[in-house]
C-alpha atoms as a PDB file:
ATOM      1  CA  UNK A   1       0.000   0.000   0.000  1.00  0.00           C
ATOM      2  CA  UNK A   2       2.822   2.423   0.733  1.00  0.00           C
ATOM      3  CA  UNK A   3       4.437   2.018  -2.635  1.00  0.00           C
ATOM      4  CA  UNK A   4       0.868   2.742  -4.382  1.00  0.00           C
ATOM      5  CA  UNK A   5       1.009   5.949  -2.348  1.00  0.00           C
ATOM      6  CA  UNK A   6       4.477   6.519  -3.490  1.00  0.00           C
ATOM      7  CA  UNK A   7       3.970   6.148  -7.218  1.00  0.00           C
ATOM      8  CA  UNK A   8       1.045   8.085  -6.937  1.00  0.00           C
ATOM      9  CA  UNK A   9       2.525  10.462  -5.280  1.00  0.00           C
ATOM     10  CA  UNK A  10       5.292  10.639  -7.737  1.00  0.00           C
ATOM     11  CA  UNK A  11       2.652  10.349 -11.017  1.00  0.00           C
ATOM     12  CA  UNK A  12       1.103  13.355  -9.682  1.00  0.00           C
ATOM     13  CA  UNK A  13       4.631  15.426  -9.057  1.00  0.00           C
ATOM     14  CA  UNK A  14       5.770  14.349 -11.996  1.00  0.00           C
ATOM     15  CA  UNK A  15       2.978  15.405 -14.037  1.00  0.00           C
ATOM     16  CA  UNK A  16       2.930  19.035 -13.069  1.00  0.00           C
ATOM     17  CA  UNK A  17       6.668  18.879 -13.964  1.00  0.00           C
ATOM     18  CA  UNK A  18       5.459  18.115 -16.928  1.00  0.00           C
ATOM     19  CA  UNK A  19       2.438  20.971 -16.881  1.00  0.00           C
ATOM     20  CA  UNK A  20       4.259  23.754 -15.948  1.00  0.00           C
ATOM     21  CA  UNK A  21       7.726  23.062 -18.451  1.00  0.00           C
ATOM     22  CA  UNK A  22       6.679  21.293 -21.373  1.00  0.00           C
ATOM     23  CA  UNK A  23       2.875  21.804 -21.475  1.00  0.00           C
ATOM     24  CA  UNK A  24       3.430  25.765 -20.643  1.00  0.00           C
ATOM     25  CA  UNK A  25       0.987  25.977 -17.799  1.00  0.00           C
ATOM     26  CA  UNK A  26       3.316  28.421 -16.560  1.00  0.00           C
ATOM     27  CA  UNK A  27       3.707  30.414 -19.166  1.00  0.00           C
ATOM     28  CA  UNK A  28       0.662  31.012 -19.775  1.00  0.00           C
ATOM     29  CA  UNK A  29      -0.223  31.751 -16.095  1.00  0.00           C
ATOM     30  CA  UNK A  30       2.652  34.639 -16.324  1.00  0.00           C
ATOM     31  CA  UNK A  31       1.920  36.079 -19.691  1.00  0.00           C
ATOM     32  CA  UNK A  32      -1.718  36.721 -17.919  1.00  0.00           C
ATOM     33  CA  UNK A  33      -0.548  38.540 -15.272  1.00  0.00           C
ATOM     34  CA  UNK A  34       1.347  40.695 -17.380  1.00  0.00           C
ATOM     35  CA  UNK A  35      -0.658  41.475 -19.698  1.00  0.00           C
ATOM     36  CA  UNK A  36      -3.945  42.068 -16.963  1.00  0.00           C
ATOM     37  CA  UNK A  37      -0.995  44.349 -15.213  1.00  0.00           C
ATOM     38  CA  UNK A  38       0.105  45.887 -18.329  1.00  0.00           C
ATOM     39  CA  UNK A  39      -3.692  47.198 -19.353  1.00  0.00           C
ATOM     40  CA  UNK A  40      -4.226  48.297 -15.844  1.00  0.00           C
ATOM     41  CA  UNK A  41      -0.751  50.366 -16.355  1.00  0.00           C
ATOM     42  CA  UNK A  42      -2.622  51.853 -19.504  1.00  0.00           C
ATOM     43  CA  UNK A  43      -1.473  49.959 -22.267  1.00  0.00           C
ATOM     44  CA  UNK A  44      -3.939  48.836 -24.826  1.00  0.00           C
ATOM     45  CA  UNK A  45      -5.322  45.585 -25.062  1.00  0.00           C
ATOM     46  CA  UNK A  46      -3.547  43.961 -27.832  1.00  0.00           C
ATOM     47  CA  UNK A  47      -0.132  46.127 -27.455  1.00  0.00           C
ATOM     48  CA  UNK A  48      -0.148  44.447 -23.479  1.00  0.00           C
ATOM     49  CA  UNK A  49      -0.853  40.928 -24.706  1.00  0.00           C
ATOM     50  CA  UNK A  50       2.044  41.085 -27.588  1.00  0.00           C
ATOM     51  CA  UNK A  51       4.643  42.436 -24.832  1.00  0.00           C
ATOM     52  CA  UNK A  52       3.534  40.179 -22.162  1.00  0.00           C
ATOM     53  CA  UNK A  53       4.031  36.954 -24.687  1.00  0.00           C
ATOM     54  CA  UNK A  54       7.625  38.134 -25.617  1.00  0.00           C
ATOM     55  CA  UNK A  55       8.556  39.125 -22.166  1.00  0.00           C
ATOM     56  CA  UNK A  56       7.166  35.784 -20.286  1.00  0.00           C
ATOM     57  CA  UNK A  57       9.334  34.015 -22.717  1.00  0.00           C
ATOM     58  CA  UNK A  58      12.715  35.601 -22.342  1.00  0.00           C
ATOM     59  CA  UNK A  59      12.790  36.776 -18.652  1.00  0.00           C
ATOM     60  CA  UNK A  60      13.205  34.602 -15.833  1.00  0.00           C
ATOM     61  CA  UNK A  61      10.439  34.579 -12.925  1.00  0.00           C
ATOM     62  CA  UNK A  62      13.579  36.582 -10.834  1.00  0.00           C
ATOM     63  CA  UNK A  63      13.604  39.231 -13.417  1.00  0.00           C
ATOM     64  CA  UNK A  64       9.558  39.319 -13.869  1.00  0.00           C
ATOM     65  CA  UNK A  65       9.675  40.054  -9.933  1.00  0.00           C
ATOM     66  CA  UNK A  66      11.164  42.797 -10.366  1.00  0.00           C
ATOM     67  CA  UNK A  67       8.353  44.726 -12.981  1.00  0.00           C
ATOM     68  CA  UNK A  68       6.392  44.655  -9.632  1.00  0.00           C
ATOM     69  CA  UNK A  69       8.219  47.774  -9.060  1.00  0.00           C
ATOM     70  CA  UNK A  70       7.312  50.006 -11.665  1.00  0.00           C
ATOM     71  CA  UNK A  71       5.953  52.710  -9.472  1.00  0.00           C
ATOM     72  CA  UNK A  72       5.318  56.026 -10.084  1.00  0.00           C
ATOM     73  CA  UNK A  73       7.921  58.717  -8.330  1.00  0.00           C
ATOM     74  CA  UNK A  74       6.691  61.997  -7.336  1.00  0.00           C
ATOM     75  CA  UNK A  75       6.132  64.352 -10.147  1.00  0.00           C
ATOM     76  CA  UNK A  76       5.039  61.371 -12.496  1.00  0.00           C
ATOM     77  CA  UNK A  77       1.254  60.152 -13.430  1.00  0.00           C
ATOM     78  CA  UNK A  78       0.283  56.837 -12.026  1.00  0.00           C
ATOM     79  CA  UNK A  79       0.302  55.137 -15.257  1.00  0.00           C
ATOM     80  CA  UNK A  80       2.976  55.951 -17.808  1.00  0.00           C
ATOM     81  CA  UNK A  81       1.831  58.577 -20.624  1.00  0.00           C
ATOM     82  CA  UNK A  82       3.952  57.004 -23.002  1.00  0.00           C
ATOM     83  CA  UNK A  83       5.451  53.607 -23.745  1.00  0.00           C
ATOM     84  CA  UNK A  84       8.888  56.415 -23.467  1.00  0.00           C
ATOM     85  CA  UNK A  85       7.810  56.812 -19.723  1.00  0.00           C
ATOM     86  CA  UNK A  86       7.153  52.977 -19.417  1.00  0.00           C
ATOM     87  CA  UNK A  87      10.578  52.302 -20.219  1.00  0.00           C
ATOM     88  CA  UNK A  88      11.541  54.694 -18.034  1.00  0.00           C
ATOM     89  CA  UNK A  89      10.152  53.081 -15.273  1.00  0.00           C
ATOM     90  CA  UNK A  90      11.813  49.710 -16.808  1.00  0.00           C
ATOM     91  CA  UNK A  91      15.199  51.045 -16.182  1.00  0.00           C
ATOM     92  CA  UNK A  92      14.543  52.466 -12.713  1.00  0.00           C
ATOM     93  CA  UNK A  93      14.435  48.256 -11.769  1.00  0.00           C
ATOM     94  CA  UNK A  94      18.379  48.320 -12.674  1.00  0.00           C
ATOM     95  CA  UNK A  95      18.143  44.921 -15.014  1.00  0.00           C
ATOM     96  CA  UNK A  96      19.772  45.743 -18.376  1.00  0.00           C
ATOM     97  CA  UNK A  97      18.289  42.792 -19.537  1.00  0.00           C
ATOM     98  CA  UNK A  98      14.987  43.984 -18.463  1.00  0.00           C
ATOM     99  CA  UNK A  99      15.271  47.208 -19.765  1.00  0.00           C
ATOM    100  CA  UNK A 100      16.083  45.375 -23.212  1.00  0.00           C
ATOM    101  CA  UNK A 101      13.741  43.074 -23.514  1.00  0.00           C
ATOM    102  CA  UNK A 102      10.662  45.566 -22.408  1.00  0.00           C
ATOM    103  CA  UNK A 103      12.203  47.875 -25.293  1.00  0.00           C
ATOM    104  CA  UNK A 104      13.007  45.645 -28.049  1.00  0.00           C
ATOM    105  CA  UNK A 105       8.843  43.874 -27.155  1.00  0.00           C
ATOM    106  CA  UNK A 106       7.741  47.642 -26.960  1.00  0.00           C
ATOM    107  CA  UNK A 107       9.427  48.013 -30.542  1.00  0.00           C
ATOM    108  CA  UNK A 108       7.711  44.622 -32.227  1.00  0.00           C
ATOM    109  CA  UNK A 109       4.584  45.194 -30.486  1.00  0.00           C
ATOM    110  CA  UNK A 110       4.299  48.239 -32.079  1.00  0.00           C
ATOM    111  CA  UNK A 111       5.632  47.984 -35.203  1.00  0.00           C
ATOM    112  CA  UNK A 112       3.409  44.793 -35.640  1.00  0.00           C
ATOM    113  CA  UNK A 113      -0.007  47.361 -35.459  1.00  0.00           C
ATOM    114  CA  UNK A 114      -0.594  45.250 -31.603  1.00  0.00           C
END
């Protein structure tokens, strides 16, 4: 009975392994968050879900942690004007890799009519 419960137990951890790498369960989680983050920050629709699919790809969860901190300073609106601002904001989080990824997305996303 105990080694049912074990390969159970394993099945089950293996499988959302499996789920959150290969199947993208993950991903898809993330890019959600972005992009329901991004539109609150005052992005358009389809501009936040092209940018949140190219940056939930190429930045680690570490990295992602650290757009939590894209708050306004004194003297600024509470959601970015521009997408000039945005980045802005992007380097404040002191991540060159960040700050290049959010640009280069910014660039596609926009150039793409998204």
């Amino acid at each position: 009975m105990k080694r049912v419960l074990i390969v159970l137990a394993l099945l089950v951890v293996g499988g959302l392994v499996l789920w959150a790498t290969v199947g993208g369960g993950l991903q898809a989680t993330v890019e959600d968050r972005l992009e329901d983050e991004f539109v609150a920050r005052g992005l358009p629709q389809p501009m936040a879900e092209c940018m949140a699919g190219r940056m939930a790809q190429r930045l680690s969860v570490t990295q992602l942690r650290k757009l939590e901190n894209l708050r306004a300073e004194d003297g600024e609106a509470d959601v970015p004007l521009s997408i000039a601002e945005l980045l802005e904001r992007v380097r404040r989080v002191g991540d060159s890799e960040v700050l290049e990824v959010a640009a280069s997305s910014a660039a596609v996303c926009a150039f793409a009519g998204r």
